[in-house]
PDB file of N, CA and C in Angstrom:
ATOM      1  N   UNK A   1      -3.554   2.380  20.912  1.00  0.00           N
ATOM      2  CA  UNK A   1      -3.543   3.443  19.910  1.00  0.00           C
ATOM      3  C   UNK A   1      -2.246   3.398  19.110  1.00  0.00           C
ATOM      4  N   UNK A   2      -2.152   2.190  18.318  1.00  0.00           N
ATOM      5  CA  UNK A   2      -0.972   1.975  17.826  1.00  0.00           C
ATOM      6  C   UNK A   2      -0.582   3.166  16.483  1.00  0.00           C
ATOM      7  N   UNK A   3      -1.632   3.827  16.116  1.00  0.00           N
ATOM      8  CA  UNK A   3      -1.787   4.431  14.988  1.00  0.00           C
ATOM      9  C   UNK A   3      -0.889   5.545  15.371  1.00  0.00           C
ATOM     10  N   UNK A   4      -1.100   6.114  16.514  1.00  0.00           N
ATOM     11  CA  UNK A   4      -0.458   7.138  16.706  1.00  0.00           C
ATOM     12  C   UNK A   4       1.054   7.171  17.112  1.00  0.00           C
ATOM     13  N   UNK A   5       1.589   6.012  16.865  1.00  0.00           N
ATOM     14  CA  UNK A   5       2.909   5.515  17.407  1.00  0.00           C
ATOM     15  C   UNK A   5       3.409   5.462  15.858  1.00  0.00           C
ATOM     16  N   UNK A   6       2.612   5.129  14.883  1.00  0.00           N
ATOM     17  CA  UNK A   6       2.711   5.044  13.689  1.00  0.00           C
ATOM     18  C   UNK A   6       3.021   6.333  13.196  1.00  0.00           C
ATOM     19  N   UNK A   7       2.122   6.948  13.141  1.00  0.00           N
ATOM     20  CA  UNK A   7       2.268   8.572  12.881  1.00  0.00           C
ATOM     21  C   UNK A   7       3.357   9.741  13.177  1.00  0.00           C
ATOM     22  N   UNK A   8       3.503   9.493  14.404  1.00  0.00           N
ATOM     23  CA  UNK A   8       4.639  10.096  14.700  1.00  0.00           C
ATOM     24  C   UNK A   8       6.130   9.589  14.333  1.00  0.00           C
ATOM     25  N   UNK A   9       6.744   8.343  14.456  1.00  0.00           N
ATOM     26  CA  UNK A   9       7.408   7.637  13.203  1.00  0.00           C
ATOM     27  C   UNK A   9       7.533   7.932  11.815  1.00  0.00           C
ATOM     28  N   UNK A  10       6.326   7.788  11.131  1.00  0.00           N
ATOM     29  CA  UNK A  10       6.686   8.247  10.007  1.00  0.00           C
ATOM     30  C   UNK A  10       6.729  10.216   9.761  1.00  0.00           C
ATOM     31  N   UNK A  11       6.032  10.587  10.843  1.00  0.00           N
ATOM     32  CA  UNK A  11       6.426  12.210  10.670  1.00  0.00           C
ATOM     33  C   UNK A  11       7.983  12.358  11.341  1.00  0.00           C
ATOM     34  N   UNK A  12       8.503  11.905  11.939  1.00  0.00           N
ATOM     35  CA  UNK A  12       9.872  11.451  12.312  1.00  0.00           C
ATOM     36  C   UNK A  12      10.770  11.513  10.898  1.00  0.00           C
ATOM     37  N   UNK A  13      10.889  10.890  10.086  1.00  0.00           N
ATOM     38  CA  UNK A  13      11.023  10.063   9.550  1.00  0.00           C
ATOM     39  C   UNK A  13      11.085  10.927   8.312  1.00  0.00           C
ATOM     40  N   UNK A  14       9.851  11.345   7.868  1.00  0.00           N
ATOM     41  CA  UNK A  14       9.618  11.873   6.648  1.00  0.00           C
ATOM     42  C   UNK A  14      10.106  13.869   7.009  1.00  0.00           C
ATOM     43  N   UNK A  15      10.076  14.104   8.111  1.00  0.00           N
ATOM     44  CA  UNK A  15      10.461  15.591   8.483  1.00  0.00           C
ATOM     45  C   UNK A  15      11.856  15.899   8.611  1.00  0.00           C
ATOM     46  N   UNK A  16      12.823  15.070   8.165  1.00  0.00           N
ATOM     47  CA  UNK A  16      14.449  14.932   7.755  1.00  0.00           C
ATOM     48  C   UNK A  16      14.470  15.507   6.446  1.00  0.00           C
ATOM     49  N   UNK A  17      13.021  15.490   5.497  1.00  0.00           N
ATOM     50  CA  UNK A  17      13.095  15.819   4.573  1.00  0.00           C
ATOM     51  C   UNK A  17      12.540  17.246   3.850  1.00  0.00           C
ATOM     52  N   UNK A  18      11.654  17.500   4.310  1.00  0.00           N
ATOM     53  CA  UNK A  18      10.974  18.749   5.148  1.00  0.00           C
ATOM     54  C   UNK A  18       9.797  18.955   5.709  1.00  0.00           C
ATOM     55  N   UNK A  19       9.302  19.727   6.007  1.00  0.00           N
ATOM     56  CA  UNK A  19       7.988  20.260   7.166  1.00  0.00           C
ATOM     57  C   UNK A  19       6.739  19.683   6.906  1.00  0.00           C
ATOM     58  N   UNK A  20       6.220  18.279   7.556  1.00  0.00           N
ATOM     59  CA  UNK A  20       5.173  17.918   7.341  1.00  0.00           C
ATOM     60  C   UNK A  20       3.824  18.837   8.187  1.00  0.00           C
ATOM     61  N   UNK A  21       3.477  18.680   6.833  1.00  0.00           N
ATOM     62  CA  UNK A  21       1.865  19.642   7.484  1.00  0.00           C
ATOM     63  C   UNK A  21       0.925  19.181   8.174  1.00  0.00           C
ATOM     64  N   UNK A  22       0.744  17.601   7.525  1.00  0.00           N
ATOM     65  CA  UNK A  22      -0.169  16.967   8.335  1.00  0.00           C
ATOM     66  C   UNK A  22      -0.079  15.331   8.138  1.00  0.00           C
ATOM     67  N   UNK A  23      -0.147  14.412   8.854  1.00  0.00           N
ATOM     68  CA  UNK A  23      -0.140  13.346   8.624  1.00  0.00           C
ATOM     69  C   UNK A  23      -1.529  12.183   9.080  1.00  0.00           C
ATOM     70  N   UNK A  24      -1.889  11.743   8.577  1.00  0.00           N
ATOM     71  CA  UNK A  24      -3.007  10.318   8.509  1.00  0.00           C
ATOM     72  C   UNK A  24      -2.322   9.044   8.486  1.00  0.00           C
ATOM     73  N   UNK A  25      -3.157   8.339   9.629  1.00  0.00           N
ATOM     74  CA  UNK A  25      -2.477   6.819   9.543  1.00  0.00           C
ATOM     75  C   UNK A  25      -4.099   6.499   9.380  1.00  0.00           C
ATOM     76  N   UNK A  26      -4.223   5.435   8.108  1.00  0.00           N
ATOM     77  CA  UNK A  26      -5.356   4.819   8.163  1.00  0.00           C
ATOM     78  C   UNK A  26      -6.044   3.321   8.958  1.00  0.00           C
ATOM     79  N   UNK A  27      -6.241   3.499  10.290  1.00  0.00           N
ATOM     80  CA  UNK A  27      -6.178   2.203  10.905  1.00  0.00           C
ATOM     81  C   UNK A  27      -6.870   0.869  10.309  1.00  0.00           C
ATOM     82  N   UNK A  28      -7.669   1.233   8.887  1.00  0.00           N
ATOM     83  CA  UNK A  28      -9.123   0.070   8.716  1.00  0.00           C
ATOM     84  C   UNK A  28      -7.899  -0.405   7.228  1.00  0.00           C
ATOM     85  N   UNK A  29      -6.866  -0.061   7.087  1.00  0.00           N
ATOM     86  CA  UNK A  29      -6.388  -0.119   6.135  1.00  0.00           C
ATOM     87  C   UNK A  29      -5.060  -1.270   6.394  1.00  0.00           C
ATOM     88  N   UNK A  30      -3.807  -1.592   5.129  1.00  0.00           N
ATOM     89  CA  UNK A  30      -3.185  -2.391   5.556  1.00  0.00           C
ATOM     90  C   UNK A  30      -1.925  -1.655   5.292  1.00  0.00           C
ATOM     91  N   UNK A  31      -1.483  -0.510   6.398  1.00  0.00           N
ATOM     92  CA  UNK A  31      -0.193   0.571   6.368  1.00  0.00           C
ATOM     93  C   UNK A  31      -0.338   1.882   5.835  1.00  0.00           C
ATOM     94  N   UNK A  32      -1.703   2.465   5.462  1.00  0.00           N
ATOM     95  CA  UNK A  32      -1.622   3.431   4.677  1.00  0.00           C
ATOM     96  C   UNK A  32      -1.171   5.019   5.927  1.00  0.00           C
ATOM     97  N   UNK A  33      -0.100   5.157   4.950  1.00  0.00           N
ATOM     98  CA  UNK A  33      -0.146   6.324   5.371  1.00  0.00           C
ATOM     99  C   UNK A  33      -0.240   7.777   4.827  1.00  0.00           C
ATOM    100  N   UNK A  34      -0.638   9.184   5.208  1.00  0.00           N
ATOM    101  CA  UNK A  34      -1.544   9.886   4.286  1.00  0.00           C
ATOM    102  C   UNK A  34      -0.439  11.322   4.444  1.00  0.00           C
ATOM    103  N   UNK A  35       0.447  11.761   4.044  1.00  0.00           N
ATOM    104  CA  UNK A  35       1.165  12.646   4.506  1.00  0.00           C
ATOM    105  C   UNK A  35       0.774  13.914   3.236  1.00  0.00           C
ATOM    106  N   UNK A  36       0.837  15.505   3.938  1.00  0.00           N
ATOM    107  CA  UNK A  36       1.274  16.402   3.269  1.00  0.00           C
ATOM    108  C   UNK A  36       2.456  17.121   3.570  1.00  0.00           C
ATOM    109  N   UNK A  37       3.003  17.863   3.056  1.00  0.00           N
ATOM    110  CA  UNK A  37       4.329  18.022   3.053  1.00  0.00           C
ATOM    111  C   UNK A  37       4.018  20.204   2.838  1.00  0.00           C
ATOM    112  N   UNK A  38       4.495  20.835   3.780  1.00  0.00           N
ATOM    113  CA  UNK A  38       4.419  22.346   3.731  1.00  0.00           C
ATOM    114  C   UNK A  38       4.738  22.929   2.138  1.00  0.00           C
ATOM    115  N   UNK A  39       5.952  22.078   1.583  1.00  0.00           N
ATOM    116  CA  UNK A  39       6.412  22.446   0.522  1.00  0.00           C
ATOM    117  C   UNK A  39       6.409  21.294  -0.306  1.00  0.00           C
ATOM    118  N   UNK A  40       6.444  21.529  -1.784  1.00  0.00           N
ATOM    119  CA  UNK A  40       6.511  20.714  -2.846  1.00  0.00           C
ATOM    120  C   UNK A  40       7.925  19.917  -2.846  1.00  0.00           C
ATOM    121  N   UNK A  41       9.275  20.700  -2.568  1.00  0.00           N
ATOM    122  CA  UNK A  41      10.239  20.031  -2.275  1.00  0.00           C
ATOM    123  C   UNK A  41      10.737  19.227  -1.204  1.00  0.00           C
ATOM    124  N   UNK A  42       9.393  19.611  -0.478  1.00  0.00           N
ATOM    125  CA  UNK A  42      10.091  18.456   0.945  1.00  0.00           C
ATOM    126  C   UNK A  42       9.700  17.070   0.639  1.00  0.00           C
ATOM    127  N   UNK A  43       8.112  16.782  -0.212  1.00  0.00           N
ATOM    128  CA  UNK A  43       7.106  16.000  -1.013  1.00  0.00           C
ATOM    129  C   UNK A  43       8.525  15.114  -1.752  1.00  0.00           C
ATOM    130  N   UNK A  44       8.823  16.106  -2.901  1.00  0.00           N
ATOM    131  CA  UNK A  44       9.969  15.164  -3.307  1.00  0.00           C
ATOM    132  C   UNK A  44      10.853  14.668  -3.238  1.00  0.00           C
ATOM    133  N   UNK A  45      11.561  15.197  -2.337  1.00  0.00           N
ATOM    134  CA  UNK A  45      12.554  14.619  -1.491  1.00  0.00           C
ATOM    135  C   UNK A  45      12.304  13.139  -0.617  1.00  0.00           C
ATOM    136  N   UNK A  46      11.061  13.540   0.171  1.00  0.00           N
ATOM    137  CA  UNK A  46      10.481  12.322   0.772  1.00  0.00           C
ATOM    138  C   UNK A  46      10.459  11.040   0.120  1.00  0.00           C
ATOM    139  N   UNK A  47       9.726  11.218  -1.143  1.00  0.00           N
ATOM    140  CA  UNK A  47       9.079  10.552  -2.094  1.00  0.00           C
ATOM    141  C   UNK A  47      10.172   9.506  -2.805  1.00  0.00           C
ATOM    142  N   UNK A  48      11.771  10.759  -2.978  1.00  0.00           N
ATOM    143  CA  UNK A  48      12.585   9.760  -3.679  1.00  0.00           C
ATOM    144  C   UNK A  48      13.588   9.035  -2.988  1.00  0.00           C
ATOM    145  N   UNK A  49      13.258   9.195  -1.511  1.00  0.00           N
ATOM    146  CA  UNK A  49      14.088   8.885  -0.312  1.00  0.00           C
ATOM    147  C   UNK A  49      12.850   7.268  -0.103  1.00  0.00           C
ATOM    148  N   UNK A  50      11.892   7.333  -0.026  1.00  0.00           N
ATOM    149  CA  UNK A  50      11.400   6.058   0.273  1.00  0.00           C
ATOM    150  C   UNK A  50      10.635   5.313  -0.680  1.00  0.00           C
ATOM    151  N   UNK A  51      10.195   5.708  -1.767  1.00  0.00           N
ATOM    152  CA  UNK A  51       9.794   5.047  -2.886  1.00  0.00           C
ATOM    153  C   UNK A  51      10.487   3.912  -3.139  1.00  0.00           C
ATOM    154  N   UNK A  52       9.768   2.271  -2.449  1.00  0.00           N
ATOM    155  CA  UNK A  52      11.019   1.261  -3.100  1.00  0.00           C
ATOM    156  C   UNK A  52      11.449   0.617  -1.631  1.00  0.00           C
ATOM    157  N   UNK A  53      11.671   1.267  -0.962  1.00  0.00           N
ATOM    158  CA  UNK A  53      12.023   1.312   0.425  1.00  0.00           C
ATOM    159  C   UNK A  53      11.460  -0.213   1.392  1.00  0.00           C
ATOM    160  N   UNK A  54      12.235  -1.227   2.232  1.00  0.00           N
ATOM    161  CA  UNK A  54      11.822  -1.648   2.789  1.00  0.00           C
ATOM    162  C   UNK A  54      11.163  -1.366   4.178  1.00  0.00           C
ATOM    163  N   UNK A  55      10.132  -1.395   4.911  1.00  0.00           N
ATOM    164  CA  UNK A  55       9.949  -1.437   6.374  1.00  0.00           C
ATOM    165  C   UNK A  55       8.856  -1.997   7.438  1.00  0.00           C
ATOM    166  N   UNK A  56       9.260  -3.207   7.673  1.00  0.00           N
ATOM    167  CA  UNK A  56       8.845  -4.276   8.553  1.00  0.00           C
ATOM    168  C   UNK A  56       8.287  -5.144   7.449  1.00  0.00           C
ATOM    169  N   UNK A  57       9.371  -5.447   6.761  1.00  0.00           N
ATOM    170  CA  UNK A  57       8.660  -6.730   5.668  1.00  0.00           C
ATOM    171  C   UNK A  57       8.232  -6.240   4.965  1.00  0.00           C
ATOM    172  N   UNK A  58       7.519  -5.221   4.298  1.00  0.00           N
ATOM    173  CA  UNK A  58       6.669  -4.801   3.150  1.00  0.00           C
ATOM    174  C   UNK A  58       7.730  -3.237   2.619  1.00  0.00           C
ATOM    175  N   UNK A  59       7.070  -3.499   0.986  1.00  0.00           N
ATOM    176  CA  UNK A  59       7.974  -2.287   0.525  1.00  0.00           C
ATOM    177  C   UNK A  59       7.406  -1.046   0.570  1.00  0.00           C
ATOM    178  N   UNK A  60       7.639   0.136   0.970  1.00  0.00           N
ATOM    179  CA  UNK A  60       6.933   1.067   0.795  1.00  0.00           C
ATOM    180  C   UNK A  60       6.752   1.857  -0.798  1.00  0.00           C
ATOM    181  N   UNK A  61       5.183   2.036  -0.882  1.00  0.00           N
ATOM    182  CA  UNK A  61       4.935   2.534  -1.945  1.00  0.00           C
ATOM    183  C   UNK A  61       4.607   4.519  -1.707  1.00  0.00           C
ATOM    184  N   UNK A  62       5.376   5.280  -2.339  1.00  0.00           N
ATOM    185  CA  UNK A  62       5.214   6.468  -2.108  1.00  0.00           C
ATOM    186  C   UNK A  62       4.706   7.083  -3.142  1.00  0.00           C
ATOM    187  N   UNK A  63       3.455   7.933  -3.265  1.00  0.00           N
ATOM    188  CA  UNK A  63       2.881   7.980  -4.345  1.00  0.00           C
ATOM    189  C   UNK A  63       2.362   9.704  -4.488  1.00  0.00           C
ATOM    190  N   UNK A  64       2.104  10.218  -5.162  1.00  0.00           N
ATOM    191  CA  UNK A  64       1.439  11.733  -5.023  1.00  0.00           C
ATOM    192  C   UNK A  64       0.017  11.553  -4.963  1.00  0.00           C
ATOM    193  N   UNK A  65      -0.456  13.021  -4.766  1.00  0.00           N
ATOM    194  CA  UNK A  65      -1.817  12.951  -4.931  1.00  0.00           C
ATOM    195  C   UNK A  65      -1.903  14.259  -5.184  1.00  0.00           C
ATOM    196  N   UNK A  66      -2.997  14.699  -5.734  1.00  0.00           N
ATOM    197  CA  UNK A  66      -3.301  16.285  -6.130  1.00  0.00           C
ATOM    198  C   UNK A  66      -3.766  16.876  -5.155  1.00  0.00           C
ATOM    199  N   UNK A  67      -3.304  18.105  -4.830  1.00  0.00           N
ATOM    200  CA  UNK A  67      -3.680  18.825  -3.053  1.00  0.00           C
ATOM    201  C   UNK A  67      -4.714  18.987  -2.718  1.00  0.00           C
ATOM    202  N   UNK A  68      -5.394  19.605  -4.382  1.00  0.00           N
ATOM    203  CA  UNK A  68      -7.049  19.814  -3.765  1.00  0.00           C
ATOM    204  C   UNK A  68      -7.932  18.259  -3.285  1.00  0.00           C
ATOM    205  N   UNK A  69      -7.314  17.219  -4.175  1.00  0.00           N
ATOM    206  CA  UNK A  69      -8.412  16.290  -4.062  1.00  0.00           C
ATOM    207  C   UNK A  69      -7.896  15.895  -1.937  1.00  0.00           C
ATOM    208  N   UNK A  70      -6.705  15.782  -1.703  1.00  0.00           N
ATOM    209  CA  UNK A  70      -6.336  15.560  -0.339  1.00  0.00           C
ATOM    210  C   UNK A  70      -6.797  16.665   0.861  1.00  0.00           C
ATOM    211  N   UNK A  71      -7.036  17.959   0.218  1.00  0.00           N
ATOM    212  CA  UNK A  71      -7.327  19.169   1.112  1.00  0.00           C
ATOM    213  C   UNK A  71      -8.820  18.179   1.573  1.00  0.00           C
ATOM    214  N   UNK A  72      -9.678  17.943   0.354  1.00  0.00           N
ATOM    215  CA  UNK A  72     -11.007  17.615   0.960  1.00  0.00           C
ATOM    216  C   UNK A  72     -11.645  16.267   1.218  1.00  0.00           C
ATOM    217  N   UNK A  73     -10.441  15.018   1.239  1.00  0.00           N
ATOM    218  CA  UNK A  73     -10.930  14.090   1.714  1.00  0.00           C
ATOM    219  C   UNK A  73     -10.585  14.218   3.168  1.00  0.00           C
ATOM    220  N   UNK A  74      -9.625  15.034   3.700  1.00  0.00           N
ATOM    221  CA  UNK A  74      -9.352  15.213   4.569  1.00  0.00           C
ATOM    222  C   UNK A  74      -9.853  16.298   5.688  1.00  0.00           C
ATOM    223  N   UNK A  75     -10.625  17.647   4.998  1.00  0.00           N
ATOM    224  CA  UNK A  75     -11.192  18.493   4.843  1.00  0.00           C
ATOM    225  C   UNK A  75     -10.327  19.618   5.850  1.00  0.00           C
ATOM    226  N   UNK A  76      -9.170  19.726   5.111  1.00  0.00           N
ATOM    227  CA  UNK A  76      -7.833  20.945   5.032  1.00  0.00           C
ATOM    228  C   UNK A  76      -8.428  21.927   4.196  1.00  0.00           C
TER     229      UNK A  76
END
């Protein structure tokens, strides 16, 4: 259950910046990870802290998404 070793890492990680609400590791995928953030400023903070970012060989891409469309792929 490597996903969940994943998950907690990057909620590690990304909660220096502020209060993650919820996090998704997509296992069928190649690193995706699916984070919301309690507040809009913790989001950006995150965002301009790893946008660009190396980790384990690949760069991380940090990207937004609109809440409602994430509330219901996720069904928050």
């Amino acid at each position: 259950e490597w996903w969940n070793d994943i998950a907690e890492d990057v909620k590690d990680e990304c909660g220096k910046h502020g209060a993650v609400a919820h996090c998704h590791v997509d296992k069928d995928s190649e690193g995706f990870v699916y984070l919301k953030f309690a507040e809009v400023k913790g989001a950006e903070r995150a965002q301009a802290a790893l946008h660009s970012r190396w980790f384990a060989g690949r760069m991380i891409a940090a990207e937004y998404q609109f809440t409602a469309v994430y509330n219901k792929h996720f069904g928050l």
